[in-house]
C-alpha atoms as a PDB file:
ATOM      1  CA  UNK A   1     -11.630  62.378-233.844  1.00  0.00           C
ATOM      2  CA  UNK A   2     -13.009  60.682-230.524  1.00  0.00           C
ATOM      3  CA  UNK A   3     -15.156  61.976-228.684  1.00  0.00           C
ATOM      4  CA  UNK A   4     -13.767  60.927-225.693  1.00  0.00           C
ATOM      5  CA  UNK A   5     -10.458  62.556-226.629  1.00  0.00           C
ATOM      6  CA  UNK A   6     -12.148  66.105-226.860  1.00  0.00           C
ATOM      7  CA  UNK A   7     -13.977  65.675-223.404  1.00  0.00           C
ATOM      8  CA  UNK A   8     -10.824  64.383-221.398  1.00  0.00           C
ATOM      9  CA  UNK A   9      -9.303  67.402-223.130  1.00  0.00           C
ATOM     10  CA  UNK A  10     -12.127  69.746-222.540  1.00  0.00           C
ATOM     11  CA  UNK A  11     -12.617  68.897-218.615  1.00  0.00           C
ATOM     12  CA  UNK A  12      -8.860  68.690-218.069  1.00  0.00           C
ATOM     13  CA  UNK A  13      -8.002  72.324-219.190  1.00  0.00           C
ATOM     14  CA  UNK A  14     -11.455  73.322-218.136  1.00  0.00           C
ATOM     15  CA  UNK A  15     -12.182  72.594-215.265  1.00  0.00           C
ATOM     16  CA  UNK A  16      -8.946  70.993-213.857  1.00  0.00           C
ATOM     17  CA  UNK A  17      -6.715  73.347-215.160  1.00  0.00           C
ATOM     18  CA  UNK A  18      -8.645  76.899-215.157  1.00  0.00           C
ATOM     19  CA  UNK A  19     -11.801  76.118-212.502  1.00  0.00           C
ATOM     20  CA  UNK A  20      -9.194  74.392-209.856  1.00  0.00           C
ATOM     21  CA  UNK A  21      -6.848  77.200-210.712  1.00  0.00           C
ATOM     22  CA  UNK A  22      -9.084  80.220-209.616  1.00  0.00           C
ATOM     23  CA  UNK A  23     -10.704  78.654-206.787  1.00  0.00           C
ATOM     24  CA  UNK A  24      -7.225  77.863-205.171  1.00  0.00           C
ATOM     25  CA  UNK A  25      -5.939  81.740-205.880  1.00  0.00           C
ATOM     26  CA  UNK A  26      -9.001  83.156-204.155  1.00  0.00           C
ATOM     27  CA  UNK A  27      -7.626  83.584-200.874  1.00  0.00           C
ATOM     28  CA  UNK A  28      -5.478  79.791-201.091  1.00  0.00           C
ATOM     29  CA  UNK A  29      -2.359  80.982-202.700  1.00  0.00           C
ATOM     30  CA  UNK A  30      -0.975  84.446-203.933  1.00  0.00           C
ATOM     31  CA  UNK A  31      -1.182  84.686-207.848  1.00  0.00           C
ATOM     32  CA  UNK A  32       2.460  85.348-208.504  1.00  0.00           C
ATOM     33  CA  UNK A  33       2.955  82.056-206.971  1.00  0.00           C
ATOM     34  CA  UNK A  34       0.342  80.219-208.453  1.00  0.00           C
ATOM     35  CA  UNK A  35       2.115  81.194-211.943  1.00  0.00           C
ATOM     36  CA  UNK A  36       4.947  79.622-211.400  1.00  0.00           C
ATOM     37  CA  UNK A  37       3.758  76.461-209.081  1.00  0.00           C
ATOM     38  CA  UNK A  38       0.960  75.307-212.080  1.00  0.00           C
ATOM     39  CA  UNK A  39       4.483  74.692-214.460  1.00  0.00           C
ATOM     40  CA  UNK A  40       4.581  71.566-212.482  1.00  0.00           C
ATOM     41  CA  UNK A  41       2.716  70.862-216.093  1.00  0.00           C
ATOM     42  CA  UNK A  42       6.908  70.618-217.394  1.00  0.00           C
ATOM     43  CA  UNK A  43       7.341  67.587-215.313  1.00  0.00           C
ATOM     44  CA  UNK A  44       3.858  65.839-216.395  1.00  0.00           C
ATOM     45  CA  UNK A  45       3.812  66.446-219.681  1.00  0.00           C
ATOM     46  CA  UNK A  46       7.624  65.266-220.005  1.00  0.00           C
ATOM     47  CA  UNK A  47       6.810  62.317-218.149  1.00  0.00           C
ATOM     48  CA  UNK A  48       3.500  61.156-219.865  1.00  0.00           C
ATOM     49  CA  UNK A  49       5.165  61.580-223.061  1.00  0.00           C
ATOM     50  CA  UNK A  50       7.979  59.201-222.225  1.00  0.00           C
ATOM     51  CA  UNK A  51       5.354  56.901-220.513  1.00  0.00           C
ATOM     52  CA  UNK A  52       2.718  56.483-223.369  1.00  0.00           C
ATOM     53  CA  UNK A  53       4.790  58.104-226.091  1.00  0.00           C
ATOM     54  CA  UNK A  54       7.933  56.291-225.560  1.00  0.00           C
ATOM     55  CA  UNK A  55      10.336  59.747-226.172  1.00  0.00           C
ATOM     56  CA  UNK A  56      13.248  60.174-224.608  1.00  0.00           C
ATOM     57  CA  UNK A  57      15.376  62.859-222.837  1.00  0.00           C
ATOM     58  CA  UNK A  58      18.739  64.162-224.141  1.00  0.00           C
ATOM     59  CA  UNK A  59      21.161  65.067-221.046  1.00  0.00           C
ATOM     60  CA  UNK A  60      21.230  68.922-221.250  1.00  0.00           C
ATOM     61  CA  UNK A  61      17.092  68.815-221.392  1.00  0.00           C
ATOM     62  CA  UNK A  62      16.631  66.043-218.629  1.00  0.00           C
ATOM     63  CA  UNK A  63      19.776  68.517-216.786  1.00  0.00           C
ATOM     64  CA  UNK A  64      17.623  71.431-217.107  1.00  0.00           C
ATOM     65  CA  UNK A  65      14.052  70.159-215.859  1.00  0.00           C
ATOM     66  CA  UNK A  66      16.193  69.144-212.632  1.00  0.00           C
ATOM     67  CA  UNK A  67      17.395  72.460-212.411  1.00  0.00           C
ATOM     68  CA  UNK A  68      13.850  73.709-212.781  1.00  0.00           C
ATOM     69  CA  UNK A  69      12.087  71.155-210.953  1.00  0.00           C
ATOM     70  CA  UNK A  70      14.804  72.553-207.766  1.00  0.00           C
ATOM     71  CA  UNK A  71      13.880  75.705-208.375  1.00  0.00           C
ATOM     72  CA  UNK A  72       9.874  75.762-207.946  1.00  0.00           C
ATOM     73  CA  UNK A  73      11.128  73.441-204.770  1.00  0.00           C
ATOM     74  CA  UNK A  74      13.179  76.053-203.439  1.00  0.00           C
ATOM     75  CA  UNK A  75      10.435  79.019-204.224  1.00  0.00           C
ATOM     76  CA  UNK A  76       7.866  76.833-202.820  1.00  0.00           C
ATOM     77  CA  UNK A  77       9.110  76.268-199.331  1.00  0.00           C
ATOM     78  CA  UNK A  78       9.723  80.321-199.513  1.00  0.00           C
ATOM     79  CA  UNK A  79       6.162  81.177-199.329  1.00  0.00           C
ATOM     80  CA  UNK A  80       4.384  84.000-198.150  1.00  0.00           C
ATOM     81  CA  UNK A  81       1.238  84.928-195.968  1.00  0.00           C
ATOM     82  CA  UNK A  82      -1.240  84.170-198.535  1.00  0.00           C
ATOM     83  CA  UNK A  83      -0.388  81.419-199.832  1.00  0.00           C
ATOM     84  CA  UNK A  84      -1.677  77.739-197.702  1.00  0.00           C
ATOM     85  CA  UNK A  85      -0.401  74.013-198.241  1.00  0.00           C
ATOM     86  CA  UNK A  86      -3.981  73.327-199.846  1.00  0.00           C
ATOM     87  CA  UNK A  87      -3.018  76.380-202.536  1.00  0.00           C
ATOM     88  CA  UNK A  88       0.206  74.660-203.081  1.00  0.00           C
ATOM     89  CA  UNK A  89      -1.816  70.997-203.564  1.00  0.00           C
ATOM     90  CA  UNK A  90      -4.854  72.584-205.796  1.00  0.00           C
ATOM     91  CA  UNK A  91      -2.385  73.891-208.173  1.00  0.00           C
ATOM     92  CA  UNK A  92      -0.152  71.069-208.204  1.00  0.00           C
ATOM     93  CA  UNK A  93      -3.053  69.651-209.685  1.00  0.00           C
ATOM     94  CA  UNK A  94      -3.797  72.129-212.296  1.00  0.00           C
ATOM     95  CA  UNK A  95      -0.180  71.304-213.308  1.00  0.00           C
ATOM     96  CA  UNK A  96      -1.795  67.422-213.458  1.00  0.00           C
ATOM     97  CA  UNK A  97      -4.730  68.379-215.177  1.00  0.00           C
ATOM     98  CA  UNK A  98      -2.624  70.526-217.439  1.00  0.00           C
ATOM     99  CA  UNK A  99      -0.124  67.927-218.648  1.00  0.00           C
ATOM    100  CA  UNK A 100      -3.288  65.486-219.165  1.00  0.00           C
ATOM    101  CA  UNK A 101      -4.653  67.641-221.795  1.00  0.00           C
ATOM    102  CA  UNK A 102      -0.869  68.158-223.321  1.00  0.00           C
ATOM    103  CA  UNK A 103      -0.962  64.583-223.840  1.00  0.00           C
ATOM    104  CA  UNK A 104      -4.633  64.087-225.161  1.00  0.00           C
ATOM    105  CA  UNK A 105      -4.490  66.825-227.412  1.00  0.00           C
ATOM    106  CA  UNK A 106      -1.206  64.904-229.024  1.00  0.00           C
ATOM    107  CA  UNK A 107      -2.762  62.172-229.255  1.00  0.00           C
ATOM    108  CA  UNK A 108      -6.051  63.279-230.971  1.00  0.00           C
ATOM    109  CA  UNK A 109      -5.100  63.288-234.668  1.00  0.00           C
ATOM    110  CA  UNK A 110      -6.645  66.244-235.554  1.00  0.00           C
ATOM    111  CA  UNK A 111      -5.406  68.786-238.145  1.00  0.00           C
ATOM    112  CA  UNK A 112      -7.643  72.073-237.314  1.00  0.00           C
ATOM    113  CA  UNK A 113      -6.498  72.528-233.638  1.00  0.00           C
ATOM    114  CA  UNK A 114      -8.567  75.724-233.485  1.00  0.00           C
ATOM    115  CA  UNK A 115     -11.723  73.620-234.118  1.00  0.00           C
ATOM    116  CA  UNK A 116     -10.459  71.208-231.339  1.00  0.00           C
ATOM    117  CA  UNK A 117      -9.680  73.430-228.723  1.00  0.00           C
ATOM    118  CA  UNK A 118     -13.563  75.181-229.462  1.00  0.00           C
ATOM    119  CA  UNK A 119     -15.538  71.747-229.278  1.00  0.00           C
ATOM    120  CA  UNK A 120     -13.432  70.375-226.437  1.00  0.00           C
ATOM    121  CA  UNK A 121     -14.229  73.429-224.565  1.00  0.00           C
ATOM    122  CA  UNK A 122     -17.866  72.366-224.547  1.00  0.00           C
ATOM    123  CA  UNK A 123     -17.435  69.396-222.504  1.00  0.00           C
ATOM    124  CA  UNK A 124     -16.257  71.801-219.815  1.00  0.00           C
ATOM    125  CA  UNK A 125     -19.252  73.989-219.609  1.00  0.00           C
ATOM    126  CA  UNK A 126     -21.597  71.953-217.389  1.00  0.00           C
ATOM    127  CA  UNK A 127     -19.243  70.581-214.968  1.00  0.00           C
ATOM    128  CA  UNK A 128     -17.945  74.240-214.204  1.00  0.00           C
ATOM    129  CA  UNK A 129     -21.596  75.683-214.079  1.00  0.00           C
ATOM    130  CA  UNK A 130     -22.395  72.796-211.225  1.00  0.00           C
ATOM    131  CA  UNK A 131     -19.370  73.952-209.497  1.00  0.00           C
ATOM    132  CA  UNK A 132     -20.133  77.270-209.617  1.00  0.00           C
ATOM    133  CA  UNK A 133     -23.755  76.884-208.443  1.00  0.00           C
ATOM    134  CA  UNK A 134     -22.656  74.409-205.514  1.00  0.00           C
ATOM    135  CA  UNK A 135     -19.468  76.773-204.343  1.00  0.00           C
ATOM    136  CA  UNK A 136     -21.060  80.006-205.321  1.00  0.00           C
ATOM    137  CA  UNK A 137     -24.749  79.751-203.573  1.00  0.00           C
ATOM    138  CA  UNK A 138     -27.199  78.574-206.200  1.00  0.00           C
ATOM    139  CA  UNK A 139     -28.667  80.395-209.106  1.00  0.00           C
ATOM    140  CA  UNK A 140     -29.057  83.453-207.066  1.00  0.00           C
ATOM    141  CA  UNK A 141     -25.676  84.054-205.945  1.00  0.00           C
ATOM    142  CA  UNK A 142     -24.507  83.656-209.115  1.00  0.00           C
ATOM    143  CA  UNK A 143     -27.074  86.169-211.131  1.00  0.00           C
ATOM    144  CA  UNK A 144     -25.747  88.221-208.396  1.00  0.00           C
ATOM    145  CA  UNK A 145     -22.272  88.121-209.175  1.00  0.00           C
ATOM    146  CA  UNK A 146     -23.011  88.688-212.945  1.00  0.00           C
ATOM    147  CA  UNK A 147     -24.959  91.605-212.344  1.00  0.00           C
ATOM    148  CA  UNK A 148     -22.602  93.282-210.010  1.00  0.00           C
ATOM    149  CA  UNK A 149     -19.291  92.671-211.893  1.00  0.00           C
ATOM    150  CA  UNK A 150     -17.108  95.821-213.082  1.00  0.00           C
ATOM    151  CA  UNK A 151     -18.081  96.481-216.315  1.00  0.00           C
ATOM    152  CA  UNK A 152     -14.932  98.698-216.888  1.00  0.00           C
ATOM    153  CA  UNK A 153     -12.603  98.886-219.763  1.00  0.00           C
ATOM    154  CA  UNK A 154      -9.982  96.408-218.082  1.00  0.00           C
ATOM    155  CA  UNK A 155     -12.658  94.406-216.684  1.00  0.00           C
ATOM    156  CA  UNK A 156     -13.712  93.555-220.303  1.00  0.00           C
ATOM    157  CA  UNK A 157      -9.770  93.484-221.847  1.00  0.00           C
ATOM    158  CA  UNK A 158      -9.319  90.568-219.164  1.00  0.00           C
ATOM    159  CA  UNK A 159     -12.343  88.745-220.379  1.00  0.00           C
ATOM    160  CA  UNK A 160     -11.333  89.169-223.950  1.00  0.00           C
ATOM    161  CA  UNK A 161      -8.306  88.156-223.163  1.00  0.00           C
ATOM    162  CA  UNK A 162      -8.863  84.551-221.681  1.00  0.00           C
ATOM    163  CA  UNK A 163     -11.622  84.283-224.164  1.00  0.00           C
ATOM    164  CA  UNK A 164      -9.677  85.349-227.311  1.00  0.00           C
ATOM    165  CA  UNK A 165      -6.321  85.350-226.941  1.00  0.00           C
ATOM    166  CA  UNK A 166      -5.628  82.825-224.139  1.00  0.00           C
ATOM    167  CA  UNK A 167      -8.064  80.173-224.908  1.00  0.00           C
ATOM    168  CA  UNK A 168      -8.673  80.041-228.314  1.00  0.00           C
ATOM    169  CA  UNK A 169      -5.644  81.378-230.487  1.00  0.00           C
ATOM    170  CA  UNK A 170      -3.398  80.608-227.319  1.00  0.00           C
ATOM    171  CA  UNK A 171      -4.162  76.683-226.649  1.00  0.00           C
ATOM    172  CA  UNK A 172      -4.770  76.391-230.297  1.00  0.00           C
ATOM    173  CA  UNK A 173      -1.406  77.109-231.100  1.00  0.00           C
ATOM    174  CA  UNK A 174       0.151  75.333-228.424  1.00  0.00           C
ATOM    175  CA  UNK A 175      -2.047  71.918-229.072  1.00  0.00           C
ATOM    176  CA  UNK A 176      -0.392  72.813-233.045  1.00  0.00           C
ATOM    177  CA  UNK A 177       3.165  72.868-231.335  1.00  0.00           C
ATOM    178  CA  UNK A 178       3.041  70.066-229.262  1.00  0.00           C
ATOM    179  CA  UNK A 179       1.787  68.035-232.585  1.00  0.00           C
ATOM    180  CA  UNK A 180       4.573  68.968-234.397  1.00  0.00           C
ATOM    181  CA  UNK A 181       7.587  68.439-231.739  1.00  0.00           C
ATOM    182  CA  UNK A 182       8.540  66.856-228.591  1.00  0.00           C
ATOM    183  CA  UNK A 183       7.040  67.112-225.248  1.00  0.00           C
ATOM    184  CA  UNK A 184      11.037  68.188-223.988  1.00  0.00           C
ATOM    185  CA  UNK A 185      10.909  71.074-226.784  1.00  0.00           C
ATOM    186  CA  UNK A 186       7.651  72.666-226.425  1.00  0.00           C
ATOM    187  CA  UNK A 187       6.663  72.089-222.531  1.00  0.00           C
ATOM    188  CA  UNK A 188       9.240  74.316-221.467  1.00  0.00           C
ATOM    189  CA  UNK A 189       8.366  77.022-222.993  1.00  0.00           C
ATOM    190  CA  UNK A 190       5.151  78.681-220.264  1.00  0.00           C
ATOM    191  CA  UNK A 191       7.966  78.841-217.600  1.00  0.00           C
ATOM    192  CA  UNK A 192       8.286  82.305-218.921  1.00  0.00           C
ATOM    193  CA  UNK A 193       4.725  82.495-217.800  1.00  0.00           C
ATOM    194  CA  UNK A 194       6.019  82.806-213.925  1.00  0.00           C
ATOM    195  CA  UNK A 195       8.134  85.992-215.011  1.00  0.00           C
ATOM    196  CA  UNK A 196       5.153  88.217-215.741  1.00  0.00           C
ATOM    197  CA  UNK A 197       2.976  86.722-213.202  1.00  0.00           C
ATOM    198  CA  UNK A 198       5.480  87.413-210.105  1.00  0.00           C
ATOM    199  CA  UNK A 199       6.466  90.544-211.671  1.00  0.00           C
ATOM    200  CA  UNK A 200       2.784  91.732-212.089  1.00  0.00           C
ATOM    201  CA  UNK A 201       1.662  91.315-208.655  1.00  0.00           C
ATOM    202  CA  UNK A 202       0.537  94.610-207.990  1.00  0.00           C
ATOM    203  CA  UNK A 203      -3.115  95.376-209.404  1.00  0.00           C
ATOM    204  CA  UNK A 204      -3.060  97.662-212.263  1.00  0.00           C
ATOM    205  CA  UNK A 205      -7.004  98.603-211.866  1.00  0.00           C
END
């Protein structure tokens, strides 16, 4: 296992994927939106495996990117209020960032994709921590914002849940899949992601 492979995968879901991601929805874009506009990672992961992994597209799968690929158009140029051309752009780019990793993590040749997805992770931790301190006001802005954060019941369910069950079991198991099968066959599958996320706009706390 390269080391190399587990930083580009590390900093790509990281920080391009999940740092890019929430500094475009605060304020940049509405977070229904932003659900559906990051599966741009369809289209990139589709096309980087047909680039470097030489696979090919049956008719009724290349039909229905098409037919999904007019559909985020369409929803797109249908925005709302809070949502800005630069939201739009940042998340394209998490949809980047997110087929990158797709592609490293199939090319890593690594059996124990729980153990990948832990130690990639680490490459990601200093990069975001200089963002944060350069965006975010220095070390005392930031012990500020750790001190005051709600320490409520769904406060801590959200953190358990990127933690836990998004990060670790969630991109372990879809590193697993994408080992196992095609890009076409398994990259679909998060545009059911957009169905909770535009149905869940309202805040439940």
């Amino acid at each position: 296992m390269s080391r190399v492979n587990l930083c580009i995968y590390g900093l790509a879901v990281g920080v391009g994927q999940f740092g890019i991601l929430y500094f475009a929805i605060n304020g940049r874009i509405s977070l229904g939106l932003a659900s559906l506009v990051i599966q741009t990672q369809v289209f990139f992961t589709i096309g980087f495996a047909m680039l470097f992994a030489k696979e090919r597209l049956r008719l009724y799968q290349a039909l229905a990117v098409l037919i999904a690929m007019a559909g985020l158009v369409i929803i797109a140029l249908h925005t709302n209020a809070t949502t800005t051309f630069m939201g739009l752009i940042l998340v394209v780019f998490c949809g980047f960032s997110w087929g990158i990793a797709n592609t490293v993590s199939r090319r890593a040749d690594f059996i124990n994709m729980l153990s990948y997805v832990v130690w990639a992770s680490a490459f990601a931790i200093p990069l975001l921590f200089a963002i944060s301190f350069v965006f975010e006001g220095g070390l005392d802005n930031m012990s500020t914002a750790i001190t005051s954060a709600p320490v409520g019941a769904w406060a801590w369910a959200g953190v358990l849940w990127q933690s836990w069950a998004n990060t670790i079991f969630g991109y372990a198991a879809w590193a697993w899949l994408l080992s196992k099968h095609s890009a076409a066959v398994v990259g679909p599958a998060p545009l059911l992601v957009p169905i909770f996320g535009m149905g869940g706009q309202q805040p439940i706390f």
